[in-house]
N, C-alpha and C. Protein backbone atom coordinates (compact mmCIF):
# COMPACT_ATOMS: atom_id res chain seq x y z
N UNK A 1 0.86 -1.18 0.00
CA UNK A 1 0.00 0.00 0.00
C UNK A 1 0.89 1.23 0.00
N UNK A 2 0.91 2.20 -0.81
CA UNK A 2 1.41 3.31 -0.63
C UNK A 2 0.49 4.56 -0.48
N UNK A 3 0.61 6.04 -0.89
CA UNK A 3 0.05 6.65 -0.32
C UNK A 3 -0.93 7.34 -0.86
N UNK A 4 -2.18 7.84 0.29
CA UNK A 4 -3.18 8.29 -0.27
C UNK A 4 -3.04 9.77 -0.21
N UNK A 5 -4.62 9.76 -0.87
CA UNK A 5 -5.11 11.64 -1.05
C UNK A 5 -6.16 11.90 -0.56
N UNK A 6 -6.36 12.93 -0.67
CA UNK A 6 -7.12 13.66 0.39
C UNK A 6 -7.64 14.78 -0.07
N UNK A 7 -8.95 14.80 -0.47
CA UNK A 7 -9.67 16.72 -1.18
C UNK A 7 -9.89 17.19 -0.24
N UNK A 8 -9.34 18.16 0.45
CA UNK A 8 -9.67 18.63 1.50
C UNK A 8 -10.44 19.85 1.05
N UNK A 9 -10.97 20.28 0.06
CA UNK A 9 -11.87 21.00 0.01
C UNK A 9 -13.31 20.54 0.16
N UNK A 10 -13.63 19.28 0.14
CA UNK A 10 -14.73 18.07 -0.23
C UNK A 10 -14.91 17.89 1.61
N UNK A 11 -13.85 18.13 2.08
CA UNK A 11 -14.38 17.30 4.21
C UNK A 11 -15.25 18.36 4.80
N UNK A 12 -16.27 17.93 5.76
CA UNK A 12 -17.54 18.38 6.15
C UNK A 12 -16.59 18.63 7.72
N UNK A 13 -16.59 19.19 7.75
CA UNK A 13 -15.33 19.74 9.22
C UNK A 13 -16.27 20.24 10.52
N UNK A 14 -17.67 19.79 10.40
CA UNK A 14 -18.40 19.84 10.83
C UNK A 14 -18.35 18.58 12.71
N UNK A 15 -17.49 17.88 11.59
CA UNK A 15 -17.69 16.42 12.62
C UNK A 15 -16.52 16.53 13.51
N UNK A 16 -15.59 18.03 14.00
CA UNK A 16 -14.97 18.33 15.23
C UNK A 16 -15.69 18.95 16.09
N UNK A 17 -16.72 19.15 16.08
CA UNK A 17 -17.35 19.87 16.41
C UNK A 17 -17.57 19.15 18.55
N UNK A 18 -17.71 20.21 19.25
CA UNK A 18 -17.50 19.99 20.51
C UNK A 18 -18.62 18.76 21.14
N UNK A 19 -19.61 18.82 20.66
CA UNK A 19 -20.74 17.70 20.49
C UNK A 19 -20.36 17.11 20.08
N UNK A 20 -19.47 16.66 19.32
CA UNK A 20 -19.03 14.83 18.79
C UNK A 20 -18.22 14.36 19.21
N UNK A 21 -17.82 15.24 20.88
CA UNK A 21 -17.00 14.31 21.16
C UNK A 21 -16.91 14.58 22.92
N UNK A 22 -15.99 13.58 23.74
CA UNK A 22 -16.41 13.71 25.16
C UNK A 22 -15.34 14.95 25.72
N UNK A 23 -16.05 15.08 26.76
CA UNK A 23 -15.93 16.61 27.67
C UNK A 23 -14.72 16.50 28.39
N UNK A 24 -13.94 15.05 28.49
CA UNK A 24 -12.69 14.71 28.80
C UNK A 24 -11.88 14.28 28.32
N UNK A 25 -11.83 14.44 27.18
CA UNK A 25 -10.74 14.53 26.25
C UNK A 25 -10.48 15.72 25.82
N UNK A 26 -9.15 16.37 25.39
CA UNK A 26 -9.42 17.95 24.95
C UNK A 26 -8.29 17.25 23.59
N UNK A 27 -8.56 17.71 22.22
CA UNK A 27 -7.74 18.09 21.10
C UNK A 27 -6.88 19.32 20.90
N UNK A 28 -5.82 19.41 20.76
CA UNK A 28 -5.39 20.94 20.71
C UNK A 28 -4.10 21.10 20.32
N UNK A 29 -3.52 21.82 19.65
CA UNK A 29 -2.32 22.20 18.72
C UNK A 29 -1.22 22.06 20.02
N UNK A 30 -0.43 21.47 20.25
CA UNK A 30 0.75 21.35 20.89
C UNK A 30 1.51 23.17 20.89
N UNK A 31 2.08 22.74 21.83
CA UNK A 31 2.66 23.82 22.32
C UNK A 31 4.13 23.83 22.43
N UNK A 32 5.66 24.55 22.37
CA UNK A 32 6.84 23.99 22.36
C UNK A 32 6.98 23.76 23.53
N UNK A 33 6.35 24.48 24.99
CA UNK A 33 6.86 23.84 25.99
C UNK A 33 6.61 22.75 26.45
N UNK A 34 5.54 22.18 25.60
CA UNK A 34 5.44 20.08 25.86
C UNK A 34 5.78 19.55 24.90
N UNK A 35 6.57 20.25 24.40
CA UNK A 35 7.70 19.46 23.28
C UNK A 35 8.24 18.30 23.67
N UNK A 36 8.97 18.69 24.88
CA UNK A 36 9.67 16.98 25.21
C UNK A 36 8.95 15.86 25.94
N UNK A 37 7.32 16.53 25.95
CA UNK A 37 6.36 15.67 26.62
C UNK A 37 5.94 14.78 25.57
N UNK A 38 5.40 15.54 24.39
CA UNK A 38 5.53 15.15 23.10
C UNK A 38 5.98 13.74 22.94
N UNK A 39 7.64 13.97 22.47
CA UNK A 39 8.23 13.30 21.66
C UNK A 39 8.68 12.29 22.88
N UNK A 40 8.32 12.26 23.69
CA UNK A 40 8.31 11.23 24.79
C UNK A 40 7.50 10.11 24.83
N UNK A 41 6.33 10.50 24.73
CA UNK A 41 4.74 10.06 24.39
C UNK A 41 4.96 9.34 22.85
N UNK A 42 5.82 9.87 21.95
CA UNK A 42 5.90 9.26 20.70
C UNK A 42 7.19 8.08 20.83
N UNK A 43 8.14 8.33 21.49
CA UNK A 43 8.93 7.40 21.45
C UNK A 43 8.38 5.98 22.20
N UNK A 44 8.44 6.46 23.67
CA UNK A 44 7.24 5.44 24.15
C UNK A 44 6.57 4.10 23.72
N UNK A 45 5.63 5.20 22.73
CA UNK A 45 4.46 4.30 22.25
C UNK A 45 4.35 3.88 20.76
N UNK A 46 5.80 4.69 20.23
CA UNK A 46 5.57 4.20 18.64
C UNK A 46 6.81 4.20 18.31
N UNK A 47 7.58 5.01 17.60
CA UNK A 47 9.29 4.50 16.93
C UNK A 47 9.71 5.63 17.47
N UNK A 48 10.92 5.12 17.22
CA UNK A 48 12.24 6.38 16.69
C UNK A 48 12.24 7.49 15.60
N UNK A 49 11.64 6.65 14.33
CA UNK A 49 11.62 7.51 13.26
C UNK A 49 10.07 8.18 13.43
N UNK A 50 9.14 8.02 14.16
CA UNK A 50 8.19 8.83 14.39
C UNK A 50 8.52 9.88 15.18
N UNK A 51 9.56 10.19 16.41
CA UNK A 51 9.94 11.34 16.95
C UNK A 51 10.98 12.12 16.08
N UNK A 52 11.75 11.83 15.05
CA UNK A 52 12.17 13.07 14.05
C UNK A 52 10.74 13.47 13.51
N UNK A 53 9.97 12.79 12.91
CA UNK A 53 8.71 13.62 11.91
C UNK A 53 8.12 14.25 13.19
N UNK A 54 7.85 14.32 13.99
CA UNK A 54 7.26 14.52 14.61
C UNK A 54 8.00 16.36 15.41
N UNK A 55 9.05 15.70 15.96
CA UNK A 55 10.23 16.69 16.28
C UNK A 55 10.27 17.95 15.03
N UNK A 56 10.38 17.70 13.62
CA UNK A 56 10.00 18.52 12.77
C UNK A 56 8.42 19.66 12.48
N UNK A 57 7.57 18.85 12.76
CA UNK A 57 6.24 19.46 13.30
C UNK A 57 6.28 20.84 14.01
N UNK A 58 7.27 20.33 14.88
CA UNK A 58 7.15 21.59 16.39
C UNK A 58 8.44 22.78 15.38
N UNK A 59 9.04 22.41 14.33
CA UNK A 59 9.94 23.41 13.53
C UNK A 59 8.87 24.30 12.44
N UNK A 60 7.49 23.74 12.89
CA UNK A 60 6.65 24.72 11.48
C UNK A 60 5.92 25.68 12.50
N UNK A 61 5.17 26.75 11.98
CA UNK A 61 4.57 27.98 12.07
C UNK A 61 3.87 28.12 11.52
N UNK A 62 2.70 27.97 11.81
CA UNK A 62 2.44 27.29 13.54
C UNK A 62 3.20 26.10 13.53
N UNK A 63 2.41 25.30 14.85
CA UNK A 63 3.54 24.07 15.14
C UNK A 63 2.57 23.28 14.39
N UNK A 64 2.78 22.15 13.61
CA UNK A 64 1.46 21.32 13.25
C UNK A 64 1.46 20.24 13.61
N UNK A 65 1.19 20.07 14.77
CA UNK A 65 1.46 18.89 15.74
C UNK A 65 0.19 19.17 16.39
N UNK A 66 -0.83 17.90 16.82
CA UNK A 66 -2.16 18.10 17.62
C UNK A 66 -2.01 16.84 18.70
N UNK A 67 -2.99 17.02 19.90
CA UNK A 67 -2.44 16.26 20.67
C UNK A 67 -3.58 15.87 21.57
N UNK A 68 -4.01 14.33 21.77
CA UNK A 68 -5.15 14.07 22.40
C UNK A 68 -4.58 14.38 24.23
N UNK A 69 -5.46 15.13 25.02
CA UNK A 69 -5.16 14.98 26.22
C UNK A 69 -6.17 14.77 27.11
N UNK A 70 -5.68 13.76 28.09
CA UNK A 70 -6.83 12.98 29.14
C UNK A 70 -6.26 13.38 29.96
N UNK A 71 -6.71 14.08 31.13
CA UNK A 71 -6.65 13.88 32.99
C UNK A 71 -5.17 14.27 32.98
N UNK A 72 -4.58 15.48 32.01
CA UNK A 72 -3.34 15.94 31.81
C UNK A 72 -2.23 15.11 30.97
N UNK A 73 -2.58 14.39 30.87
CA UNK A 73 -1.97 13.11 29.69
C UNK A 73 -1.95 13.08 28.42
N UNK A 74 -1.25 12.93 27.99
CA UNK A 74 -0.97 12.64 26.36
C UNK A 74 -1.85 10.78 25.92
N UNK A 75 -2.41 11.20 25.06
CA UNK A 75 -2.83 9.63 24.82
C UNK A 75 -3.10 9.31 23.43
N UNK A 76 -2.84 10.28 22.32
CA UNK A 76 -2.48 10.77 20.99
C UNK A 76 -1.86 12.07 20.59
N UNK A 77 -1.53 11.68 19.64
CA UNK A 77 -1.08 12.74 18.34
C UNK A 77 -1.24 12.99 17.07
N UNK A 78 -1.25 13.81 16.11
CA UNK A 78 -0.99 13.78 14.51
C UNK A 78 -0.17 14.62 14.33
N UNK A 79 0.48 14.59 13.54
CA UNK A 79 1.42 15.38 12.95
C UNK A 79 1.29 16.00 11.52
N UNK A 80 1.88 16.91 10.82
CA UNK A 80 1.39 16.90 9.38
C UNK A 80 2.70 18.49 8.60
N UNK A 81 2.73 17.86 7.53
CA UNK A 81 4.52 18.68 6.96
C UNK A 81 5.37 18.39 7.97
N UNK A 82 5.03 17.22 8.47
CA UNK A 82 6.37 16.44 9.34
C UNK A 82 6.98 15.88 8.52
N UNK A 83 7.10 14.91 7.77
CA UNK A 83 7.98 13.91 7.12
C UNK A 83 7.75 15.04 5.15
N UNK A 84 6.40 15.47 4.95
CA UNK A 84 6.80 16.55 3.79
C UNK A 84 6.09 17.17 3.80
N UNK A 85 6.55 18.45 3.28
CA UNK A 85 4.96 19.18 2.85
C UNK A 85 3.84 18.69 2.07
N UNK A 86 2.51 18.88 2.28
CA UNK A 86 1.38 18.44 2.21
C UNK A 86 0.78 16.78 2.63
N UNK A 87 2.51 16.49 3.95
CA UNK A 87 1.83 15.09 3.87
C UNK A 87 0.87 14.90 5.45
N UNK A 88 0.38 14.49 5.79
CA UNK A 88 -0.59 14.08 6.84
C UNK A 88 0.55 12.88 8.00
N UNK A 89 0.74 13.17 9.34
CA UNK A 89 1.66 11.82 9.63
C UNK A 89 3.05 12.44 10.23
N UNK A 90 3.15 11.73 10.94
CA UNK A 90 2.84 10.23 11.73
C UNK A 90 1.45 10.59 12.81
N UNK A 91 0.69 9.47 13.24
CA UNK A 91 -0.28 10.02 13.67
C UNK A 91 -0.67 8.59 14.66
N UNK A 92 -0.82 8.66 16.12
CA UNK A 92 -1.05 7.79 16.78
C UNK A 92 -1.33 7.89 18.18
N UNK A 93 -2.42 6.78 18.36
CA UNK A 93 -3.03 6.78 19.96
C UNK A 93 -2.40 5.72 20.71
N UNK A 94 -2.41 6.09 21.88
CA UNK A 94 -2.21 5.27 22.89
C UNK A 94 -3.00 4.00 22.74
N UNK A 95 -3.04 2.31 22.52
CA UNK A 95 -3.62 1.27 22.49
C UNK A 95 -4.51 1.33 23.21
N UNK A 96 -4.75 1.68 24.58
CA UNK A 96 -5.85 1.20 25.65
C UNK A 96 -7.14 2.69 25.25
N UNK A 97 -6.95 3.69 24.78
CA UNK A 97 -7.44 4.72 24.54
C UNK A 97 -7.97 4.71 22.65
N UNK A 98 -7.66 3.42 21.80
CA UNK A 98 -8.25 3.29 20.52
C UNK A 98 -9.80 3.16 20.53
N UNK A 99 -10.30 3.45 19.23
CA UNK A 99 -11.82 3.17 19.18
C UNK A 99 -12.70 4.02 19.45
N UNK A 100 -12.34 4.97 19.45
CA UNK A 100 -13.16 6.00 21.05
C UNK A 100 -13.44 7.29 20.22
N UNK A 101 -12.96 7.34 18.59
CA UNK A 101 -13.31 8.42 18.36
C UNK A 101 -11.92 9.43 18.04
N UNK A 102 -10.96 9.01 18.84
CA UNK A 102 -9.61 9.56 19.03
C UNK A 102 -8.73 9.96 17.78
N UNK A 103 -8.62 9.36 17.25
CA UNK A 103 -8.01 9.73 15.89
C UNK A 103 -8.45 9.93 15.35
N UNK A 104 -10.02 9.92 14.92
CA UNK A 104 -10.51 10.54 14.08
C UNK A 104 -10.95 12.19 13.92
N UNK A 105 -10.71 12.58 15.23
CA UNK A 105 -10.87 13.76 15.53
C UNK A 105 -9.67 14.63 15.54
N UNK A 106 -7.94 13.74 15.54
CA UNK A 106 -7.04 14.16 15.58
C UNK A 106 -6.58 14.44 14.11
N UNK A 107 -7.17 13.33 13.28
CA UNK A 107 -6.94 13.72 11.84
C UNK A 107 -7.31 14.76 10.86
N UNK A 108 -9.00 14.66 11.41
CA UNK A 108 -9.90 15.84 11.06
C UNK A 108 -9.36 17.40 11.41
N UNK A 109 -8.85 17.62 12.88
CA UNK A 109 -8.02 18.57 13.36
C UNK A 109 -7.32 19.03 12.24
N UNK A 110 -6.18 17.88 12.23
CA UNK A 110 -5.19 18.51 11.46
C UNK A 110 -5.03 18.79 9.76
N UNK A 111 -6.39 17.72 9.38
CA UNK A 111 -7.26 18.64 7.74
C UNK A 111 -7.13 19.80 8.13
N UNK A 112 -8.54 19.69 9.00
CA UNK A 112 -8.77 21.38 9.19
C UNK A 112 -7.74 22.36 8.90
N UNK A 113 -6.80 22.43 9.73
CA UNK A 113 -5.95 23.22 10.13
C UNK A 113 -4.98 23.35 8.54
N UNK A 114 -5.08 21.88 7.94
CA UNK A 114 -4.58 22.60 6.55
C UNK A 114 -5.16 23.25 5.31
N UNK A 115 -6.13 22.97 5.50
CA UNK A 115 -7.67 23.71 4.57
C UNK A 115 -7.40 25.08 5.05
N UNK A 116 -7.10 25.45 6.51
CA UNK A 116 -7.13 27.04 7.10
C UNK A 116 -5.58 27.33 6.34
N UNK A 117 -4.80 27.15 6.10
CA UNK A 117 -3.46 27.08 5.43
C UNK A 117 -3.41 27.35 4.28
N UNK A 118 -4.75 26.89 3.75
CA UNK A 118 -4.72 27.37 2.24
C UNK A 118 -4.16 25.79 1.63
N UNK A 119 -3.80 24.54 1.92
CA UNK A 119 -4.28 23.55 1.41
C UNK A 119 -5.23 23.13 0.54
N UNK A 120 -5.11 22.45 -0.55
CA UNK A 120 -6.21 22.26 -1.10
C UNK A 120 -6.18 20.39 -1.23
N UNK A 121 -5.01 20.19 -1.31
CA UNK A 121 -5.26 18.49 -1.04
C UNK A 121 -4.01 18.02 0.41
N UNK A 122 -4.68 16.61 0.94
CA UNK A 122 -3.34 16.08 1.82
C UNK A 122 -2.99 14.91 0.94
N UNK A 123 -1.29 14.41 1.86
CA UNK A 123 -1.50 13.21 1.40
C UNK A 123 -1.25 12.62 2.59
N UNK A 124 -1.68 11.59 2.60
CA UNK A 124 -1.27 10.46 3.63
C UNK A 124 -0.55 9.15 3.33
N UNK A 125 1.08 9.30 3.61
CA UNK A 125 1.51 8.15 3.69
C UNK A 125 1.71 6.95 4.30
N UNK A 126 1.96 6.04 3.20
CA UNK A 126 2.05 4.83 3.87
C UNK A 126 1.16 4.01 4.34
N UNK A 127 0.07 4.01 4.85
CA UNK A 127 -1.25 3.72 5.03
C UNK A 127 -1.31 2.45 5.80
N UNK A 128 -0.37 1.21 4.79
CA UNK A 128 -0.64 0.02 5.10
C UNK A 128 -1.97 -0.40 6.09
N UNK A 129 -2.70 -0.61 7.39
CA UNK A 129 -3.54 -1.29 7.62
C UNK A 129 -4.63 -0.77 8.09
N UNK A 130 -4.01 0.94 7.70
CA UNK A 130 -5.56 1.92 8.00
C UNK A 130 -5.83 2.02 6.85
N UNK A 131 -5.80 1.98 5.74
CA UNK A 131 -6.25 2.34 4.57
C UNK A 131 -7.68 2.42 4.68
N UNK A 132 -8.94 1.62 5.26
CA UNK A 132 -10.39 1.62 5.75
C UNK A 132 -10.38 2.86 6.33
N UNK A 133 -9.43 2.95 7.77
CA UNK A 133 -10.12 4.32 8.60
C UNK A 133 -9.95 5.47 7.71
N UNK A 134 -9.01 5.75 6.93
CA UNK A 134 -8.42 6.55 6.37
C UNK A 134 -10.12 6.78 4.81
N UNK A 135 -10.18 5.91 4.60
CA UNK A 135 -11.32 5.89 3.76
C UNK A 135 -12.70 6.54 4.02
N UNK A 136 -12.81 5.98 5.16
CA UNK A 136 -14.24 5.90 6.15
C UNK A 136 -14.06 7.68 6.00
N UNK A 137 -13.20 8.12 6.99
CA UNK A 137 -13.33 9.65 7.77
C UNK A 137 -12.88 10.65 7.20
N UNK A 138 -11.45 10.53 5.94
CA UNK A 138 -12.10 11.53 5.08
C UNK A 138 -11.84 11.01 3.54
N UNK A 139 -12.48 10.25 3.03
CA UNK A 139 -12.70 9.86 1.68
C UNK A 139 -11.36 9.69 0.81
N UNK A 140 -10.27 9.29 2.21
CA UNK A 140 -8.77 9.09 1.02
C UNK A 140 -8.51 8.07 -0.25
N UNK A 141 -8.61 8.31 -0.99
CA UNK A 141 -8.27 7.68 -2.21
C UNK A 141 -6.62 7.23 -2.59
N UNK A 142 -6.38 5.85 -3.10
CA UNK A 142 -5.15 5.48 -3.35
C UNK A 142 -4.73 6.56 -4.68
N UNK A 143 -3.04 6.56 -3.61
CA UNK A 143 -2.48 7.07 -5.44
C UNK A 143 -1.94 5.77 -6.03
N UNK A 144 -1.73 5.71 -7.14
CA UNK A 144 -1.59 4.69 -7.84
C UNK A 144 -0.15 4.55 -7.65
N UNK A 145 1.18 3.63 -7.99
CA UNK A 145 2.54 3.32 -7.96
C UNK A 145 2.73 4.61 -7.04
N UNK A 146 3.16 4.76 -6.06
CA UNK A 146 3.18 5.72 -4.45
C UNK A 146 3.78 4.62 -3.63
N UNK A 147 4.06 3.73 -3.97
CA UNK A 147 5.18 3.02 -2.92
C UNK A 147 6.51 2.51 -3.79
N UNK A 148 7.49 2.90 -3.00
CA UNK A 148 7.65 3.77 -1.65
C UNK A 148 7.44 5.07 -1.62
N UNK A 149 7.51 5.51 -2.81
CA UNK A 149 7.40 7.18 -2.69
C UNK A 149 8.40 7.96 -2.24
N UNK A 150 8.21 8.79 -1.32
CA UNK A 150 9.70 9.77 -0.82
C UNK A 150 10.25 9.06 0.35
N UNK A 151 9.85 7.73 0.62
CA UNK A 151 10.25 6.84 1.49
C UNK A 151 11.67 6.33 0.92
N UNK A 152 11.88 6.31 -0.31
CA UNK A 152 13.02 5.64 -0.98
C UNK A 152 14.24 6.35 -0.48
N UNK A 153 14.19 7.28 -0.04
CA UNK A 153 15.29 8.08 0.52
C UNK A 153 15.67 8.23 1.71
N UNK A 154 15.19 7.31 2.75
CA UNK A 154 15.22 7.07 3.92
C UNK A 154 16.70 5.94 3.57
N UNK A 155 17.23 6.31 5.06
CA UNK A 155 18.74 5.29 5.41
C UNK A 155 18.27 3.87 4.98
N UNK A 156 17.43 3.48 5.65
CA UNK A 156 17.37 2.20 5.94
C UNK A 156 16.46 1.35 4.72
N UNK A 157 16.31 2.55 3.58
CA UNK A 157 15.44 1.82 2.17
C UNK A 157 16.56 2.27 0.99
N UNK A 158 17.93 2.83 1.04
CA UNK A 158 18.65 3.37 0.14
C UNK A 158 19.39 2.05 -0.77
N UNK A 159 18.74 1.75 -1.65
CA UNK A 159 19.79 0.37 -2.31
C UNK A 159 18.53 -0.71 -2.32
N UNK A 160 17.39 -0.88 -1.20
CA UNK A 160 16.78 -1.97 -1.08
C UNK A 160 15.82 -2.21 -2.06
N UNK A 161 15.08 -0.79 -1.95
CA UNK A 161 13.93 -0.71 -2.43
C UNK A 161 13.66 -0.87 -3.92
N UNK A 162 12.67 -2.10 -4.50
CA UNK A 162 13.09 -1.77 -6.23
C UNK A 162 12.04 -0.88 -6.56
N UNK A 163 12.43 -0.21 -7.63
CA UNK A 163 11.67 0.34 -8.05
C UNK A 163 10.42 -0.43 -9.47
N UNK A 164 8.98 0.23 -9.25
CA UNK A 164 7.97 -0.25 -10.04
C UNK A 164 7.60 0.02 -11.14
């Protein structure tokens, strides 16, 4: 699976709305002074190479980094012009906190926020086993031969990867 798209002029941005979602969870653009709360929360619970994309986020202006918080806790993130411009990612919840609505509101967020940017499409890489959620919440469509994509230039794909 490689990577999708995204009309972000086409999403009903309707569905962040404070009614669709619970009164204890808060969504909200990260801040640099929980920067290292952040990329703590990302190392943690997901890779290494998710705290550079991520670490890059908090280098844009605004920061475009969003961040699920419970009972003062981190328990997601999205990121987006982390790994490139116009891409969507890395983006992830805490396991015991999935299902709940959580990412879908973190993704939608960070549409939003690129539609307000003057965006007119995202992309989302890599996809592999969300490709459904990614479908479902905002109508991402495959690009066609997109794997690996700008992934080929990563250390650890330089020489491996064949090309299609």
């Amino acid at each position: 699976m490689g990577d999708m798209l995204v009309k972000l002029y086409d999403l009903d941005f309707s569905k962040i709305s404070k009614e669709t979602f619970s009164d204890e969870i808060s969504i909200v653009r990260a801040l640099s002074p929980d920067k290292h709360k952040v990329l703590s929360f990302v190392k943690e619970k997901f890779s290494e190479n998710w705290v550079s994309e991520c670490e890059k986020s908090f280098m844009n202006n605004p920061i475009s980094c969003f961040i699920a918080v419970k009972e003062k806790k981190i328990i997601g993130f999205g990121c987006y012009d982390a790994t490139a411009k116009g891409f969507f990612g890395p983006t992830g919840i805490e396991e015991k906190n999935r299902n709940q609505g959580i990412g879908a509101k973190i993704l939608l967020s960070c549409m939003k926020d690129m539609w307000d940017h003057e965006y007119g499409y995202a992309i989302i890489g890599w996809t592999f086993k969300a490709r459904k959620f990614y479908e479902k919440i905002v109508g991402a469509i495959e690009i066609e031969n997109s794997f690996p994509g700008i992934y080929k230039r990563m250390i650890d794909f330089c020489g491996d990867v064949e090309k299609k």
